[in-house]
C-alpha atoms as a PDB file:
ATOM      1  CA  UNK A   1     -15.459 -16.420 -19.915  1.00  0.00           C
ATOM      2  CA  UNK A   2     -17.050 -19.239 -16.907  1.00  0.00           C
ATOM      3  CA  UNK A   3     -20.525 -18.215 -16.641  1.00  0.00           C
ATOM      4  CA  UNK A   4     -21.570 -17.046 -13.209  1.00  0.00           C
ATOM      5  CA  UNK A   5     -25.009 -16.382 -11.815  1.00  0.00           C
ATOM      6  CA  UNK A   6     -24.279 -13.657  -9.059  1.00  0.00           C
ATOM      7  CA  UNK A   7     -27.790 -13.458  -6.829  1.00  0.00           C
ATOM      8  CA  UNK A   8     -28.568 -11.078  -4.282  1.00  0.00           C
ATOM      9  CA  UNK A   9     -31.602 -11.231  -2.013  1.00  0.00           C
ATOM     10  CA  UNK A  10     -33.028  -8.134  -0.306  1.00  0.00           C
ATOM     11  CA  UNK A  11     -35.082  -8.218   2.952  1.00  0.00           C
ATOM     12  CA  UNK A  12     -38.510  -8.301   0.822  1.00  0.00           C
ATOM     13  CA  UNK A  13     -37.487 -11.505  -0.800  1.00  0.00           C
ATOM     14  CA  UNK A  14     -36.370 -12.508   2.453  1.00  0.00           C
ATOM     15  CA  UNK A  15     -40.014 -11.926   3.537  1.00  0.00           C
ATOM     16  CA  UNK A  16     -41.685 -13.365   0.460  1.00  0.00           C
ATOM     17  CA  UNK A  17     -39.175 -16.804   1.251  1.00  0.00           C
ATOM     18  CA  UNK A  18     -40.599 -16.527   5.183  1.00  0.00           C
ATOM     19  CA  UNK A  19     -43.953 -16.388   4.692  1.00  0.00           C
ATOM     20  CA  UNK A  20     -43.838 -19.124   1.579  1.00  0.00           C
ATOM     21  CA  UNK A  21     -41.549 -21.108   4.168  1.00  0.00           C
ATOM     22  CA  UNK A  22     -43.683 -21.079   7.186  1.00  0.00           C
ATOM     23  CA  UNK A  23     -47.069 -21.667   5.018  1.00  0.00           C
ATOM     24  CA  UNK A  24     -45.854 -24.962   3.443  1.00  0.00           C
ATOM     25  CA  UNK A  25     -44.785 -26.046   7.223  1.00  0.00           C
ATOM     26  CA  UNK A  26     -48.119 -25.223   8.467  1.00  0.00           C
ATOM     27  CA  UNK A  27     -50.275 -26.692   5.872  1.00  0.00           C
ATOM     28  CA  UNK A  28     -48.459 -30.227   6.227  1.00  0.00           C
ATOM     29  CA  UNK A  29     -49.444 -30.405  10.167  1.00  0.00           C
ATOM     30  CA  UNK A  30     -53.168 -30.264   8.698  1.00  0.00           C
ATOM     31  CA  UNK A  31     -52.608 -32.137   5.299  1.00  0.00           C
ATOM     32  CA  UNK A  32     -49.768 -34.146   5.193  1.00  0.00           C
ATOM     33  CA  UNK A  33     -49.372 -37.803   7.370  1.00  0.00           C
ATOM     34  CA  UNK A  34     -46.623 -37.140  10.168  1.00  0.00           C
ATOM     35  CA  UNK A  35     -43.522 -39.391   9.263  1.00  0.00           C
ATOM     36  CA  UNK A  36     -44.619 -39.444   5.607  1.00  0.00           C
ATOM     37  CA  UNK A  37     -41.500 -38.111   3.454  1.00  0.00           C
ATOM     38  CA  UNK A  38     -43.402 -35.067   1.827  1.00  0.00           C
ATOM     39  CA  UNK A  39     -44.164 -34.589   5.993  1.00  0.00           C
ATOM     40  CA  UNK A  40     -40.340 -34.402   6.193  1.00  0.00           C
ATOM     41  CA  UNK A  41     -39.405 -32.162   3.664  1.00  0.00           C
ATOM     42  CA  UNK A  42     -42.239 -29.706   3.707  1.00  0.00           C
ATOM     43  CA  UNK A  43     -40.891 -29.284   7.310  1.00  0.00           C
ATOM     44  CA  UNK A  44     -37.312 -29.242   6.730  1.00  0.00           C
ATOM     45  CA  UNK A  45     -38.139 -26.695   4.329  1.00  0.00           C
ATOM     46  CA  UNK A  46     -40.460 -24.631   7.145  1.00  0.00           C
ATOM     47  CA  UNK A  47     -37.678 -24.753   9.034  1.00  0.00           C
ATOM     48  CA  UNK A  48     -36.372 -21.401   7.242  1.00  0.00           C
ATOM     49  CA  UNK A  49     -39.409 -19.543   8.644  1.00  0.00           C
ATOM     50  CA  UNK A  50     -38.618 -18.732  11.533  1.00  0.00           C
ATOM     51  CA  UNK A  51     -34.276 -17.921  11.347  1.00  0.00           C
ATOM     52  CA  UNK A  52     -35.329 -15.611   8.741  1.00  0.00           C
ATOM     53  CA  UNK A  53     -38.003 -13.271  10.742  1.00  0.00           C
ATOM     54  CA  UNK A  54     -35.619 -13.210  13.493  1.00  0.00           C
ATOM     55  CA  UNK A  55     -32.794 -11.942  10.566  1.00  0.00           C
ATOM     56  CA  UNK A  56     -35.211  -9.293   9.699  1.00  0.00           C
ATOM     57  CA  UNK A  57     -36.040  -8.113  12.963  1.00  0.00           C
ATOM     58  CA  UNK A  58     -32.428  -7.757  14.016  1.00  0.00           C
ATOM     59  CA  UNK A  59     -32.117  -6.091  10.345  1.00  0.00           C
ATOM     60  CA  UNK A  60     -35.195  -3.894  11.424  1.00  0.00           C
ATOM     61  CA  UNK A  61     -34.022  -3.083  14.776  1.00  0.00           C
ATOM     62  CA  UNK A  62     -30.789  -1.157  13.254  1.00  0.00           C
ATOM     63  CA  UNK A  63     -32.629   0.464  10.322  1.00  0.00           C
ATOM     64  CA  UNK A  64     -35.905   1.566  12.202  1.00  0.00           C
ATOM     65  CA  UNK A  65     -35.696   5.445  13.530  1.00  0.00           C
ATOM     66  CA  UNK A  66     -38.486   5.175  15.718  1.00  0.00           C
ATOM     67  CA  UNK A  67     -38.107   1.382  17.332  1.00  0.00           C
ATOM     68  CA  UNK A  68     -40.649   2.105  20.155  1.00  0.00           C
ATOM     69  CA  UNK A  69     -43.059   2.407  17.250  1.00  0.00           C
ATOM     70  CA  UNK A  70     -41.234  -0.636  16.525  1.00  0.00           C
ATOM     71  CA  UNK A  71     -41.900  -2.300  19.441  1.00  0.00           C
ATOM     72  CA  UNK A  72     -45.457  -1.028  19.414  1.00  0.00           C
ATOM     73  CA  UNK A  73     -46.418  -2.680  15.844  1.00  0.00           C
ATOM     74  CA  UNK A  74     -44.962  -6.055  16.655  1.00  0.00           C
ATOM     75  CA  UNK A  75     -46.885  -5.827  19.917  1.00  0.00           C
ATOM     76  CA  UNK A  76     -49.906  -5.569  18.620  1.00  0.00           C
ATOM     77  CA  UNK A  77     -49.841  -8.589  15.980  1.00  0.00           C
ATOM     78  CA  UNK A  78     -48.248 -10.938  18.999  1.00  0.00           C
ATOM     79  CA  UNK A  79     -52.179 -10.153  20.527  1.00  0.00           C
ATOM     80  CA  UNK A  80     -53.554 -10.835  17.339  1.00  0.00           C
ATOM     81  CA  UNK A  81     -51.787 -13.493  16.384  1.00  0.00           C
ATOM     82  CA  UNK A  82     -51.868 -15.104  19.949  1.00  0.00           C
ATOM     83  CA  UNK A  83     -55.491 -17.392  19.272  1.00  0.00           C
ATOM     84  CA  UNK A  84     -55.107 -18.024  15.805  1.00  0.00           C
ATOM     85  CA  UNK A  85     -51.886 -19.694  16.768  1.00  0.00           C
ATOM     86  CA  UNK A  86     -54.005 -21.776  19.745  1.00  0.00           C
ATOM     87  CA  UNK A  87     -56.862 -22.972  18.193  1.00  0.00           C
ATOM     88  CA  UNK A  88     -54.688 -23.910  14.753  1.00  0.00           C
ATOM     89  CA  UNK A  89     -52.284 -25.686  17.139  1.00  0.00           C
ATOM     90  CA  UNK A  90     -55.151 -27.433  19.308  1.00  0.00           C
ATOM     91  CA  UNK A  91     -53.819 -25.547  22.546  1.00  0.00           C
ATOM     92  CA  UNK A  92     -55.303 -24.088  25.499  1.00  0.00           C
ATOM     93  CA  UNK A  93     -55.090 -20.484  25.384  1.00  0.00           C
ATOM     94  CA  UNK A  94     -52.576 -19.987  28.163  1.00  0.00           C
ATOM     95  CA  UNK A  95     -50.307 -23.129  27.249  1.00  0.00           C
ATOM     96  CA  UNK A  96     -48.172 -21.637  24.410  1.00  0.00           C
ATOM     97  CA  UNK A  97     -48.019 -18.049  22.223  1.00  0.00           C
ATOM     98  CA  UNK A  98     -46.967 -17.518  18.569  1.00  0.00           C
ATOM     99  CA  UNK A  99     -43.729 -16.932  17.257  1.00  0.00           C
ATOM    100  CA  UNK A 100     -44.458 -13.459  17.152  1.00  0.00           C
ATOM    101  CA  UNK A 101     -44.306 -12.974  20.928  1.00  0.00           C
ATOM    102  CA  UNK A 102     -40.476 -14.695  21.005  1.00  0.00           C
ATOM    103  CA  UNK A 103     -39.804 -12.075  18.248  1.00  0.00           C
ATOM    104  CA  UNK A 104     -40.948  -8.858  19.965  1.00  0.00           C
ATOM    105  CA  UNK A 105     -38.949 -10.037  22.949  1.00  0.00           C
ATOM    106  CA  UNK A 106     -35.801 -10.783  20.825  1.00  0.00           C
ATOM    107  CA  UNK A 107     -36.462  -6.902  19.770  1.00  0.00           C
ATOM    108  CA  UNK A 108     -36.165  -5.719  22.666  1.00  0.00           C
ATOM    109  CA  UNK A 109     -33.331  -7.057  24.011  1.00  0.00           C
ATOM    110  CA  UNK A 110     -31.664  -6.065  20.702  1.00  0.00           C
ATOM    111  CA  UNK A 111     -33.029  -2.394  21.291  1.00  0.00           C
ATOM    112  CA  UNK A 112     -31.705  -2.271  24.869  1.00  0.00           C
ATOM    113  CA  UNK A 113     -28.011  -3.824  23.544  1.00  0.00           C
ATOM    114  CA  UNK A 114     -27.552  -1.411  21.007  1.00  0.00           C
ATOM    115  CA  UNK A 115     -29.801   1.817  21.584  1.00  0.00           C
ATOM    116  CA  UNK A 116     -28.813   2.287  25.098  1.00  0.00           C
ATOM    117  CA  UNK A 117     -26.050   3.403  27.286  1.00  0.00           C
ATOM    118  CA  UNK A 118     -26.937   1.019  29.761  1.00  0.00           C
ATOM    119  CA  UNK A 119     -24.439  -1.363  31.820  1.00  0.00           C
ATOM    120  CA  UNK A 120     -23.068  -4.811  29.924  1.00  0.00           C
ATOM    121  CA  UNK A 121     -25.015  -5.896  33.387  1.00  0.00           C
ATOM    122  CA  UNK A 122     -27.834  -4.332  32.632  1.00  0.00           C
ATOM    123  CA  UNK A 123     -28.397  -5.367  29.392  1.00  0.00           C
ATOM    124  CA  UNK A 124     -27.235  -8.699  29.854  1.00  0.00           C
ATOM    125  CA  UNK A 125     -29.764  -9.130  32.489  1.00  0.00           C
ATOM    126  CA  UNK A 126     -32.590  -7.323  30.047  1.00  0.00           C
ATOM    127  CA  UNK A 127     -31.391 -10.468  27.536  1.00  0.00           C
ATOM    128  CA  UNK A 128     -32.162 -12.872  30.223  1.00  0.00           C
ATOM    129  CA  UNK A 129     -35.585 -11.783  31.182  1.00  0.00           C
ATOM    130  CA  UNK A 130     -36.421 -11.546  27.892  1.00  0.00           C
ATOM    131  CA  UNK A 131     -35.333 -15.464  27.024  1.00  0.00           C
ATOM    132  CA  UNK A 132     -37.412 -16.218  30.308  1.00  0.00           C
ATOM    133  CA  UNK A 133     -40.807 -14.183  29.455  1.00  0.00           C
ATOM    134  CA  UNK A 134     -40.482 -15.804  25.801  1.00  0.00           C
ATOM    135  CA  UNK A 135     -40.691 -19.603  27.273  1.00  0.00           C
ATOM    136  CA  UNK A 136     -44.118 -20.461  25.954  1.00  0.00           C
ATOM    137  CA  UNK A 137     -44.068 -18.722  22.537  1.00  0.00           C
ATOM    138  CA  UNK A 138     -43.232 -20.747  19.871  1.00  0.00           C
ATOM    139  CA  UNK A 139     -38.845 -20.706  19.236  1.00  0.00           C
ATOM    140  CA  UNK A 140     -39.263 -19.466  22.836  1.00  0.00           C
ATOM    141  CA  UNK A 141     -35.831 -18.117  23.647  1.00  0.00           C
ATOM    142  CA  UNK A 142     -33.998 -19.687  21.245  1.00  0.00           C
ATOM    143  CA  UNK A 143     -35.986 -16.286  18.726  1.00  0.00           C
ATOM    144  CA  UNK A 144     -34.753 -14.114  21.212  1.00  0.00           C
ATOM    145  CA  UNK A 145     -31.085 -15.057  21.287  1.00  0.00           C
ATOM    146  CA  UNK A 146     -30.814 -15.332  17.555  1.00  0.00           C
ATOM    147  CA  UNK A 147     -31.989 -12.172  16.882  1.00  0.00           C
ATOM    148  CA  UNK A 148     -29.391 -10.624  19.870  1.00  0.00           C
ATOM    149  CA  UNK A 149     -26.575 -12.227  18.363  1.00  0.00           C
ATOM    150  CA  UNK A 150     -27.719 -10.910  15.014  1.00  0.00           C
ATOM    151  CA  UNK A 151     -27.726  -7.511  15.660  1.00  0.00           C
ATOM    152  CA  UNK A 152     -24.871  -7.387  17.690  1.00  0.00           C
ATOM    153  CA  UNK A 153     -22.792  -8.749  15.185  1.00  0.00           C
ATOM    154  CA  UNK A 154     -24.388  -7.542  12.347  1.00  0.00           C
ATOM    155  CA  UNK A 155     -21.070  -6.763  10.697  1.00  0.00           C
ATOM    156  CA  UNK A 156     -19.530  -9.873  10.863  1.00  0.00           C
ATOM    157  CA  UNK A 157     -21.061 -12.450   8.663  1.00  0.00           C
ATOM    158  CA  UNK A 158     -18.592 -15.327   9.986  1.00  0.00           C
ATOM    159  CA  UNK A 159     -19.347 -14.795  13.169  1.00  0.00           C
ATOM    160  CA  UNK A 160     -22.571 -14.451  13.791  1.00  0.00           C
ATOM    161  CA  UNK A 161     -23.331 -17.883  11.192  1.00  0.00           C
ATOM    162  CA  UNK A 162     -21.036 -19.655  13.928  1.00  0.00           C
ATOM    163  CA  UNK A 163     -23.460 -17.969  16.534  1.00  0.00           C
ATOM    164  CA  UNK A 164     -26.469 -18.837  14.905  1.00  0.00           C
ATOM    165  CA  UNK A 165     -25.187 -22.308  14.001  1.00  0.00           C
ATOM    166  CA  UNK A 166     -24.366 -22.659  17.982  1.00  0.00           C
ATOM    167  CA  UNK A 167     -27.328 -22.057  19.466  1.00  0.00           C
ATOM    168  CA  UNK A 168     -30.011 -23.915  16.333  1.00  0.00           C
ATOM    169  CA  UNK A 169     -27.631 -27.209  17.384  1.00  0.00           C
ATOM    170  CA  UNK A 170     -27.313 -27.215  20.912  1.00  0.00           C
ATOM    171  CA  UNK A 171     -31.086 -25.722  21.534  1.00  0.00           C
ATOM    172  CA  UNK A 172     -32.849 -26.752  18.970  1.00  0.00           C
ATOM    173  CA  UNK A 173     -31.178 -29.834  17.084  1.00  0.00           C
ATOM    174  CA  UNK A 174     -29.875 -31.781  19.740  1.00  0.00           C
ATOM    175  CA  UNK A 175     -32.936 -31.323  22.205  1.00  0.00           C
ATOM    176  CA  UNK A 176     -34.987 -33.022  19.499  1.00  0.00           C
ATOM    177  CA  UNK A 177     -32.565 -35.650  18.391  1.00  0.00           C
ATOM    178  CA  UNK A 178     -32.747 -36.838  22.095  1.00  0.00           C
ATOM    179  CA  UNK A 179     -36.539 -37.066  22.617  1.00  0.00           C
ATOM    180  CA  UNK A 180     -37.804 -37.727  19.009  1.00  0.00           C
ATOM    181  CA  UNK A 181     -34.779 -39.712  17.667  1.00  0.00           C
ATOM    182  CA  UNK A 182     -34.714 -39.780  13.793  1.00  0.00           C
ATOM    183  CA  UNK A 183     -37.842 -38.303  13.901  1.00  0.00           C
ATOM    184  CA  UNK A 184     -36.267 -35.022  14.403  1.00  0.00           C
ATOM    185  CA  UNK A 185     -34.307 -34.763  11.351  1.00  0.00           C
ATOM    186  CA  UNK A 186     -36.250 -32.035   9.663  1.00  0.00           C
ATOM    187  CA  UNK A 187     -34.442 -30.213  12.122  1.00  0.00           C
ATOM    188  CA  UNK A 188     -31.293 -29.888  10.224  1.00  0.00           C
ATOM    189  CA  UNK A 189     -33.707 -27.945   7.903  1.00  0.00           C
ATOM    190  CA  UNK A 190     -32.387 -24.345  10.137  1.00  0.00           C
ATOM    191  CA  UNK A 191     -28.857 -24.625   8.972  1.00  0.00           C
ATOM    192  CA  UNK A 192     -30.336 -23.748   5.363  1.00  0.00           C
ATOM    193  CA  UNK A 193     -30.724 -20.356   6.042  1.00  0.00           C
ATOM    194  CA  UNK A 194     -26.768 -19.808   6.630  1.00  0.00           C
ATOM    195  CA  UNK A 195     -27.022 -19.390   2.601  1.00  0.00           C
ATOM    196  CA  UNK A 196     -29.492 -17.421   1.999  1.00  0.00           C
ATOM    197  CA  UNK A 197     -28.134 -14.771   4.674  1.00  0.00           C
ATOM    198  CA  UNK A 198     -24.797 -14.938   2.961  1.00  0.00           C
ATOM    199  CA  UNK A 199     -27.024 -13.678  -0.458  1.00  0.00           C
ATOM    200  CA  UNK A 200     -28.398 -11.137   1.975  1.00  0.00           C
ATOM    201  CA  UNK A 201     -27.532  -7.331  -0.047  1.00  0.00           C
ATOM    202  CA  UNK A 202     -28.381  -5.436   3.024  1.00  0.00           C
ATOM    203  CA  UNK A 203     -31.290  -3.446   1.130  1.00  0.00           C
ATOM    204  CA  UNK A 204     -34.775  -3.421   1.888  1.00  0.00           C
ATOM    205  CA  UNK A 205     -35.675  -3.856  -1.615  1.00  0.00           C
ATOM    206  CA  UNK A 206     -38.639  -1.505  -3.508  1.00  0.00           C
ATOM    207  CA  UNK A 207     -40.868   0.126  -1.040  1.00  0.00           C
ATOM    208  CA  UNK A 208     -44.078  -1.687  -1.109  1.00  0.00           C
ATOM    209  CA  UNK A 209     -47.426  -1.310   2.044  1.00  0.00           C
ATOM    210  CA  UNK A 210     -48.323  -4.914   0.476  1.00  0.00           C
ATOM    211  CA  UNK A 211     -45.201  -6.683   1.265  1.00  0.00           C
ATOM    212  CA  UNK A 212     -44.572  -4.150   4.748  1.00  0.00           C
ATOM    213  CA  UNK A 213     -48.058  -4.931   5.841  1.00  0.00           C
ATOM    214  CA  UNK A 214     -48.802  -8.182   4.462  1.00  0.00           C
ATOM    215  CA  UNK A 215     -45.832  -9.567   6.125  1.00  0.00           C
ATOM    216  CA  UNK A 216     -47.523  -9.057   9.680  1.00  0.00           C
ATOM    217  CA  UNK A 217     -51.002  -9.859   8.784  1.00  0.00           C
ATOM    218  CA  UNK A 218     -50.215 -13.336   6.991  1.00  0.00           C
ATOM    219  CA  UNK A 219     -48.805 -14.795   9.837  1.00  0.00           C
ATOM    220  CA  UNK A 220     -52.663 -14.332  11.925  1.00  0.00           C
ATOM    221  CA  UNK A 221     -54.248 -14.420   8.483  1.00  0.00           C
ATOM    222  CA  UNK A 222     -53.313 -17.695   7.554  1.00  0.00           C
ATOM    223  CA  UNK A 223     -53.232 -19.663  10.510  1.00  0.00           C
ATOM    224  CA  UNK A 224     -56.890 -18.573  10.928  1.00  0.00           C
ATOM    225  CA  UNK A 225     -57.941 -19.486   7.612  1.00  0.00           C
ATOM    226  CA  UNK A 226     -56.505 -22.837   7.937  1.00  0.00           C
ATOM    227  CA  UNK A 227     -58.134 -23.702  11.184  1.00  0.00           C
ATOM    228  CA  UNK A 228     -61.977 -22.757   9.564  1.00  0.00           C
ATOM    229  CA  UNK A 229     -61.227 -24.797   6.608  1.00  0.00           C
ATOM    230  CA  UNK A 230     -60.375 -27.588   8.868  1.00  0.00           C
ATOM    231  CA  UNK A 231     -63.445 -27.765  10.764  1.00  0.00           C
ATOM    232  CA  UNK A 232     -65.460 -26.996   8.130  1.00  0.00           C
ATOM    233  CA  UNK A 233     -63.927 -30.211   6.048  1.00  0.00           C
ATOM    234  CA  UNK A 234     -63.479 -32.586   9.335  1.00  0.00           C
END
């Protein structure tokens, strides 16, 4: 009998993946010479962060029975998260917003798609606002249409990889190919996660506060801690 090594992931070691993902990615724009190959696959690699948060969102969107709540928790980090993200990334505070901004707004256009009775008018139009009021967070509107297209075809895999695959290359890869040149490989690094979903099982996994919670608070947590070890060491 062939041998065969059948792995499943659940959405906590989807989570545990994220975070791991989007620390490495961070701690090489401190540590780690820009161009330098480590620089290029520590960022390939961080490249999964961000696909997979907006995976779990959509995933949380359709398993949540209170998605105001919802709303309301992922809220609240996008203000904490909002000058940790700034002074890590050497920004003024009203120049650009975390990740966690683009994913509350991909949220709730999802909510409005799929929890309402509104018009295909109306909730296109929700979508659209929502792209437009996530244009300074970090994945900016490209978060918000990935995690639409998520949940809206959460039941075909096919289809929403081609989505996903459609709008990483044409808003994402291709935008940087033209301005950085081969400088924007790492790019590619987003077309990675089209595995990993396909090992998705659709289970949250055990029930754990430390993994629930600790999910949020890394993302502030982290890019915090970085930023007072860096000025304490330059």
């Amino acid at each position: 009998m062939p041998f065969k090594i059948n792995i499943r992931l659940s959405s906590n070691a989807f989570k545990v993946i994220a975070i791991i993902t989007m620390f490495a990615d961070h701690l090489s724009v401190w540590l780690v010479p820009r161009g330098t190959g480590l620089d290029l696959v520590l960022h390939t690699f961080g490249r999964l962060a961000a696909p997979i948060m907006c995976y779990l969102i959509a995933e949380g969107c359709v398993h949540t029975s209170n998605v105001r709540k919802y709303i309301t928790r992922l809220f609240g980090f996008a203000v904490i998260s909002h000058f940790p993200f700034v002074l890590f990334f050497g920004l003024k505070w009203w120049q650009a917003t975390s990740v966690i901004w683009g994913l509350l707004l991909g949220l709730i256009a999802l909510a409005v798609c799929l929890r309402t009775n509104h018009s295909l008018l109306r909730k296109l139009t929700t979508v659209i606002v929502c792209c437009l009021l996530a244009w300074t967070a970090d994945w900016n509107y490209i978060a918000v249409l990935w995690i639409v297209f998520f949940g809206i075809l959460r039941d075909r895999f096919r289809l929403q990889m081609i989505c996903y695959s459609v709008i990483g290359v044409t808003l994402y890869i291709l935008p940087g190919i033209l301005n950085m040149g081969q400088g924007a490989i790492f790019r590619f690094g987003i077309l990675l996660a089209i595995p990993l979903f396909a090992l998705y099982n659709g289970q949250r996994g055990k029930k754990s506060n430390v993994i629930k919670w600790g999910f949020y608070i890394f993302y502030p947590a982290h890019l915090l801690i970085l930023y007072i070890i860096r000025s304490l060491t330059a």
